[in-house]
Protein backbone atom coordinates (compact mmCIF):
# COMPACT_ATOMS: atom_id res chain seq x y z
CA UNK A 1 52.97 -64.58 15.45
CA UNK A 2 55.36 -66.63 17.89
CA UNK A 3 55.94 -65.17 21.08
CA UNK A 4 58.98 -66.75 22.65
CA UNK A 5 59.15 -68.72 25.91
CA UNK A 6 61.23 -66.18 27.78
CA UNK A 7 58.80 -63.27 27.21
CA UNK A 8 56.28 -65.96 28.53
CA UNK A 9 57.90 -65.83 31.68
CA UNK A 10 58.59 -62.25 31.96
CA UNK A 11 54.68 -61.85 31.29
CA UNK A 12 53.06 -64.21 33.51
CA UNK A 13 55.99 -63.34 36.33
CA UNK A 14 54.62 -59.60 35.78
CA UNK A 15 51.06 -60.73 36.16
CA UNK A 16 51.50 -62.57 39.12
CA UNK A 17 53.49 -59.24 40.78
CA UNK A 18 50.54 -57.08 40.07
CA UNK A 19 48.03 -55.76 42.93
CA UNK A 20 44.74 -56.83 40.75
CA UNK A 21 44.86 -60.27 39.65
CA UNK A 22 44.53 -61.27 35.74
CA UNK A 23 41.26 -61.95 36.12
CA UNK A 24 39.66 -59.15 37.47
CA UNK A 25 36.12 -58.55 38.04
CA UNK A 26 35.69 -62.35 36.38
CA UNK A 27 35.23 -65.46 38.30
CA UNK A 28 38.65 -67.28 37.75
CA UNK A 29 37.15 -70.25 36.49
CA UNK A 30 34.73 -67.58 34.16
CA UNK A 31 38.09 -66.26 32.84
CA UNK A 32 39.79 -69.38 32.19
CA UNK A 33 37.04 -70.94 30.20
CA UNK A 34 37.65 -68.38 27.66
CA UNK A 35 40.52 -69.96 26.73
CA UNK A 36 40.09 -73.59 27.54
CA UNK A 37 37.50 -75.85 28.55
CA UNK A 38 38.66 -77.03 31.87
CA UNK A 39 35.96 -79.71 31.87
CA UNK A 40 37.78 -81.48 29.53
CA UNK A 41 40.95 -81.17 31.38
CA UNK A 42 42.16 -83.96 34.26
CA UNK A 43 42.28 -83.87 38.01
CA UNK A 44 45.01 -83.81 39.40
CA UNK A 45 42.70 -84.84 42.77
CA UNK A 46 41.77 -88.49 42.82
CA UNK A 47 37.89 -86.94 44.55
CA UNK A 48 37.79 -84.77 41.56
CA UNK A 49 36.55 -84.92 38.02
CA UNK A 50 38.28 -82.22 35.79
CA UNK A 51 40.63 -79.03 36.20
CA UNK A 52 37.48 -76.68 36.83
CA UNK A 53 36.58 -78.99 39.85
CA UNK A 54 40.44 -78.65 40.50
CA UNK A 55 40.24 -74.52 40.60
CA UNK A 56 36.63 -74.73 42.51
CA UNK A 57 38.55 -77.13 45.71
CA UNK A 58 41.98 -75.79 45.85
CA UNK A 59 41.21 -72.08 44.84
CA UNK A 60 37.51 -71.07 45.99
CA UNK A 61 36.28 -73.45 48.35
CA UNK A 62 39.61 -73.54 49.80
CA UNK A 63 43.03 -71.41 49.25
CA UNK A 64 45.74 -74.37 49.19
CA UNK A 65 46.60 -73.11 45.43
CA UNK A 66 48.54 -69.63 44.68
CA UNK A 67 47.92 -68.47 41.79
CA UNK A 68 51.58 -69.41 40.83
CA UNK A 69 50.77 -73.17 41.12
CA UNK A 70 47.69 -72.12 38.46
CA UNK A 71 49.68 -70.45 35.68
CA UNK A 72 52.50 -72.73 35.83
CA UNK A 73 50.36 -75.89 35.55
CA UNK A 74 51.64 -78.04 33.14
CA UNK A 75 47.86 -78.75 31.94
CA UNK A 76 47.71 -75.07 30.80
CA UNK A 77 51.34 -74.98 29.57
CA UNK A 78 50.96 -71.63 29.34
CA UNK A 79 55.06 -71.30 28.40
CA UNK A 80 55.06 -73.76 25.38
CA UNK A 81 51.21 -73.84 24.52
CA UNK A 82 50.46 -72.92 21.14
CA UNK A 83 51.03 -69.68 20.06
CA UNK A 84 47.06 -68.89 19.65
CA UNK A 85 46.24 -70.09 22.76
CA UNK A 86 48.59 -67.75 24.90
CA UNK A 87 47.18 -64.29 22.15
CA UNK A 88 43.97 -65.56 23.69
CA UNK A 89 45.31 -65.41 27.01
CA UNK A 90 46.66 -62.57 26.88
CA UNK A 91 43.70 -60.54 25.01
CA UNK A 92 41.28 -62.20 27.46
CA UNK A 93 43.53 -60.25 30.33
CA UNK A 94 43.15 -57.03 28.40
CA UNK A 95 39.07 -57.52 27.65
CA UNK A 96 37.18 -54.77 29.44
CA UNK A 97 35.40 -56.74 31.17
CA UNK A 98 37.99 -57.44 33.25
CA UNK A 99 38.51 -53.80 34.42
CA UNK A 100 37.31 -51.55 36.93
CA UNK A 101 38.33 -48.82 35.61
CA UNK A 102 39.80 -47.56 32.25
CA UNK A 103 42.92 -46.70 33.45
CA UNK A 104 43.64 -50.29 34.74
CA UNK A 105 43.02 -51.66 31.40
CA UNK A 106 45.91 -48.97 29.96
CA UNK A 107 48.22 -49.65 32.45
CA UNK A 108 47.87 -53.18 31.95
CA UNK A 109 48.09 -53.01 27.87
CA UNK A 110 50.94 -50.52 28.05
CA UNK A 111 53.09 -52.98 30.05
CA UNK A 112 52.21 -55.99 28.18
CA UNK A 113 53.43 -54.10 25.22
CA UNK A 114 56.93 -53.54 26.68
CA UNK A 115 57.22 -56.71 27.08
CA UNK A 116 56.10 -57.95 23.38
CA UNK A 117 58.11 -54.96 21.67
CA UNK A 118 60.98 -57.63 21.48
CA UNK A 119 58.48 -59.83 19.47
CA UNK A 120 57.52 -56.93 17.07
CA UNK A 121 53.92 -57.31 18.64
CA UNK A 122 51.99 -55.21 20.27
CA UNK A 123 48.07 -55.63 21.45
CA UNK A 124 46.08 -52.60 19.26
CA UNK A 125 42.92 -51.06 20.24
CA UNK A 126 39.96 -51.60 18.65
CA UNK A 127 36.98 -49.40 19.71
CA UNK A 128 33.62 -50.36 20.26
CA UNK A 129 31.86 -46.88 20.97
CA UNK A 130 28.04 -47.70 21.17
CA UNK A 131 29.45 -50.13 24.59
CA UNK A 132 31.89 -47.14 25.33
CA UNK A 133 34.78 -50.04 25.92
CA UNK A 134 37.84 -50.83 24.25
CA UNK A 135 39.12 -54.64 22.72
CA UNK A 136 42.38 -55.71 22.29
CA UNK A 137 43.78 -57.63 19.68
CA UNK A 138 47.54 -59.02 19.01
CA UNK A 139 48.89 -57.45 16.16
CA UNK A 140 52.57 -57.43 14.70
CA UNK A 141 53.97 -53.91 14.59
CA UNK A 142 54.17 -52.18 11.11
CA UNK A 143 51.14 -54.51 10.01
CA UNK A 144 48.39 -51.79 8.56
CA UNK A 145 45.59 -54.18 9.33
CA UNK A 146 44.71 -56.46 12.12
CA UNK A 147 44.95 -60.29 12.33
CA UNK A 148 40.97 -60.35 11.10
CA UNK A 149 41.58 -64.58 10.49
CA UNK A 150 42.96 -64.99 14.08
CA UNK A 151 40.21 -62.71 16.27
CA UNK A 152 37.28 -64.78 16.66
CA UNK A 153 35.82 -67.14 19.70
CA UNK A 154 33.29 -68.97 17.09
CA UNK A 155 33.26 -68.79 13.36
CA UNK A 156 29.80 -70.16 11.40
CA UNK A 157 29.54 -72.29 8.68
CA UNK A 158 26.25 -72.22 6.91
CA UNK A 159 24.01 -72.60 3.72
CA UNK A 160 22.45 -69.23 2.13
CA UNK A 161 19.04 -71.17 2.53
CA UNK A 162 19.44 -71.66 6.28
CA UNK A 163 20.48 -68.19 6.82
CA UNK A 164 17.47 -67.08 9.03
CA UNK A 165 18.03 -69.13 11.77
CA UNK A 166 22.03 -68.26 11.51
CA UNK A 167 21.06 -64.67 11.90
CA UNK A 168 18.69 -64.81 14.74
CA UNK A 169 21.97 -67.00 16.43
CA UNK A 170 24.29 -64.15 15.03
CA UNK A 171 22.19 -61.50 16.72
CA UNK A 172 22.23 -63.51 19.85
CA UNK A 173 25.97 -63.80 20.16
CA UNK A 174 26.41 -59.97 19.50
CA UNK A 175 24.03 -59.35 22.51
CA UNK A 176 26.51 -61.69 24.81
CA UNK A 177 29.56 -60.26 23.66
CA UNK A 178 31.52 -63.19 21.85
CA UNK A 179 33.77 -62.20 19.04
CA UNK A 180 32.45 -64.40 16.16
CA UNK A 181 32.40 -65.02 12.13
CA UNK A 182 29.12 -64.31 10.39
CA UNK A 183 29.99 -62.84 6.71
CA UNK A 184 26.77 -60.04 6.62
CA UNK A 185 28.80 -58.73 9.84
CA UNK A 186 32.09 -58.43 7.90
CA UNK A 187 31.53 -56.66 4.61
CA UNK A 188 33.53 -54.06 4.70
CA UNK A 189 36.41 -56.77 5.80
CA UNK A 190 35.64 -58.98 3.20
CA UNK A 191 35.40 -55.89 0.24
CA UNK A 192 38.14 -56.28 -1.53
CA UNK A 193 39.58 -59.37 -0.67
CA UNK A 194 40.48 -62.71 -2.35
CA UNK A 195 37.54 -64.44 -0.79
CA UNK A 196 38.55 -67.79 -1.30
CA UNK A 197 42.15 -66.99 0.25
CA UNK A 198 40.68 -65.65 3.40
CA UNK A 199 38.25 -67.42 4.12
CA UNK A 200 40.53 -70.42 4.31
CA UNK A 201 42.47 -68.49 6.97
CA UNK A 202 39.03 -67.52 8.71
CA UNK A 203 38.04 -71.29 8.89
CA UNK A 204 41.86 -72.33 9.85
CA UNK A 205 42.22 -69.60 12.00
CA UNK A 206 42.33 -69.38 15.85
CA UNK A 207 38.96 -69.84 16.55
CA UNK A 208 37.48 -72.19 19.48
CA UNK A 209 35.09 -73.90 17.55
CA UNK A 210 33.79 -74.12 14.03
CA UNK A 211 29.87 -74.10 14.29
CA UNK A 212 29.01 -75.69 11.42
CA UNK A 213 25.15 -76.05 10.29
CA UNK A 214 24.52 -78.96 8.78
CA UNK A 215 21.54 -79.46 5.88
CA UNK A 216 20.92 -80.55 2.33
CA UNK A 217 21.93 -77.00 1.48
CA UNK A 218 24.64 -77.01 3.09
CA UNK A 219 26.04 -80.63 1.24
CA UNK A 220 27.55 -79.69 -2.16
CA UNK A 221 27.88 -75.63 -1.94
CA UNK A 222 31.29 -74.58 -2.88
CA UNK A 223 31.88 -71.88 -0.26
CA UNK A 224 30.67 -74.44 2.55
CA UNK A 225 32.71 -77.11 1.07
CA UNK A 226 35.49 -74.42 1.16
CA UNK A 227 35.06 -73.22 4.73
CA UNK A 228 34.29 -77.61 5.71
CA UNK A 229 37.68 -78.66 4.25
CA UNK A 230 39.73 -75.76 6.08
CA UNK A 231 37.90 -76.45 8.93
CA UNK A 232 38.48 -80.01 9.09
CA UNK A 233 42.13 -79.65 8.10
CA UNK A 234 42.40 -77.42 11.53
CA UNK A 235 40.67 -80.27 13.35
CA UNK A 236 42.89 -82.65 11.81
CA UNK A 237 46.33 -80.99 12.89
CA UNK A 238 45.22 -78.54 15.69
CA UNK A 239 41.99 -79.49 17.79
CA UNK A 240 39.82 -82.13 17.31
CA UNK A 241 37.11 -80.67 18.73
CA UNK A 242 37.10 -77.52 16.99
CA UNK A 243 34.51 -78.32 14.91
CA UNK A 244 31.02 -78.23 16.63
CA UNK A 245 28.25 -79.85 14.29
CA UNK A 246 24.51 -78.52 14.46
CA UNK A 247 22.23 -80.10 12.28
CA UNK A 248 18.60 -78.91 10.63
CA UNK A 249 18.54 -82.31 9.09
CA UNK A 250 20.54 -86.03 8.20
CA UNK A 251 22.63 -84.89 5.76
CA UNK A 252 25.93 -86.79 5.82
CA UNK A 253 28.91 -85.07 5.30
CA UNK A 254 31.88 -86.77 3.88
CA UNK A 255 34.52 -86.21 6.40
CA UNK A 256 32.57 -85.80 9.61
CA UNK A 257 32.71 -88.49 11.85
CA UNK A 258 29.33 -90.26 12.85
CA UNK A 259 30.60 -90.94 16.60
CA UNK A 260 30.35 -86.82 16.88
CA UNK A 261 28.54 -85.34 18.99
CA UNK A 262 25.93 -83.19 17.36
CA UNK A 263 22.61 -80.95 18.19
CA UNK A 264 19.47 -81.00 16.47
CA UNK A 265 18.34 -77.75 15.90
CA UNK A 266 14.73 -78.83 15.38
CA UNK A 267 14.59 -79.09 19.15
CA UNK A 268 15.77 -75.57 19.79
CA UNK A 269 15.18 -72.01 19.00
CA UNK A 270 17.97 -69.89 17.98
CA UNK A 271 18.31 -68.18 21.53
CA UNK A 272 18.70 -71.62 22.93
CA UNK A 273 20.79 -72.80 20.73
CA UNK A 274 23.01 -69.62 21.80
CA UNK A 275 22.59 -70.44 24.99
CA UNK A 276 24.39 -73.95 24.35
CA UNK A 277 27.37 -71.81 22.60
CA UNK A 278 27.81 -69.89 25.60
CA UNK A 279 27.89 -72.85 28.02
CA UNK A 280 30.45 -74.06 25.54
CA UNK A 281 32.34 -70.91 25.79
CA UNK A 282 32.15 -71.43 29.18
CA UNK A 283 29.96 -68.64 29.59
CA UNK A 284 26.68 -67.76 31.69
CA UNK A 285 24.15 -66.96 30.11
């Protein structure tokens, strides 16, 4: 799905002319981490550290910064980023968390949509009733099913053996909200399917980060050496740091760099391990 630089433009001229701002009941710098992690972005300050110490001076301590100057920041990009980063943009500004009320989520999809029509995309609804809210996804028009590959924050990589610890982290992830892979969550996505086809697309998808848990289990399986090779081939081309390792033990992985960063999940229980996805999310807790 390649939404053109021109539409760009018409969309974040649009947001910019609107009475609520993109980010709505979010903190700026809550929204934007959704998307990036401005921590690893530069100053443009010489006193400051990253882009989210940027936004904090020049947008919330002070007001020196429009909101112009933000979306048209070259560190963003947000007219020739890649394609998946701008979907997540743009989904993150129709998330109902953003919204007041319903009807400001509407308007706001219903325009957007004008606007993508020329790209044979359109953001589709996709209910959540038990949280009485409504998600967004990008979608291109006359598909019968949704992007599934493309719609996740955080996608897990695990060993059948390990599986109880995944599932206490799966459960925690559900309570905060964050769209994520865990394949006893997706059955009736993955019934029917050429597993080994779309799983590759899961793992290459547009996902943040790749959590992958790391054990003797985990080694020589052939749907974790699968989802580990499409990962990696992501984090080869893509992002580097897409791939987040967590490990239950020393296992070396062919492929996996020993100068990355890793957690050891001996020293945490699953809800604080959550709690380090979220931070990495660039979420509160």
């Amino acid at each position: 799905m390649n939404i053109s630089e021109s539409t760009r433009s018409d969309i974040i001229d649009y947001l910019l002319m609107r009475e609520q701002q993109f980010h709505g009941k979010l903190g700026i710098i809550d929204f934007l981490n959704r998307i990036w992690n401005l921590s690893s972005l530069p100053s443009t300050d010489h006193r400051l550290t990253n882009m989210e110490a940027d936004i904090y001076q020049h947008m919330i301590s002070f007001d020196d910064w429009s909101y112009h100057t933000l979306l048209y920041d070259s560190r963003l990009n947000l007219l020739r980023c890649n394609n998946n980063i701008f979907i997540k943009f743009l989904e993150t500004c129709a998330h109902p968390l953003v919204f007041y009320k319903k009807e400001q989520q509407d308007e706001l999809v219903s325009t957007l949509n004008s606007f993508l029509d020329s790209e044979s995309l359109k953001l589709e609804a996709f209910g959540t009733p038990e949280y009485e809210s409504i998600i967004y996804k990008l979608v291109s028009i006359g598909d019968d099913t949704s992007n599934d590959e493309d719609s996740y924050e955080v996608v897990l990589s695990f060993a059948g053996e390990d599986r109880d610890y995944v599932q206490a982290v799966a459960e925690c992830l559900m309570e905060n909200d964050v769209s994520f892979f865990y394949d006893m969550y997706e059955q009736a996505t993955l019934w029917g399917k050429d597993l080994y086809e779309h799983l590759a697309k899961v793992y290459r998808g547009n996902a943040r980060y790749c959590i992958m848990f790391i054990s003797e289990n985990y080694k020589d399986k052939l749907w974790t050496t699968h989802e580990r090779r499409n990962a990696f081939a992501k984090a080869f081309t893509e992002r580097e740091e897409y791939i987040l390792p967590a490990r239950f033990d020393k296992t070396e992985i062919d492929g996996l760099r020993h100068t990355i960063g890793y957690i050891n999940l001996n020293k945490y229980e699953p809800q604080e391990f959550t709690g380090l996805i979220l931070e990495k999310l660039g979420r509160k807790k």
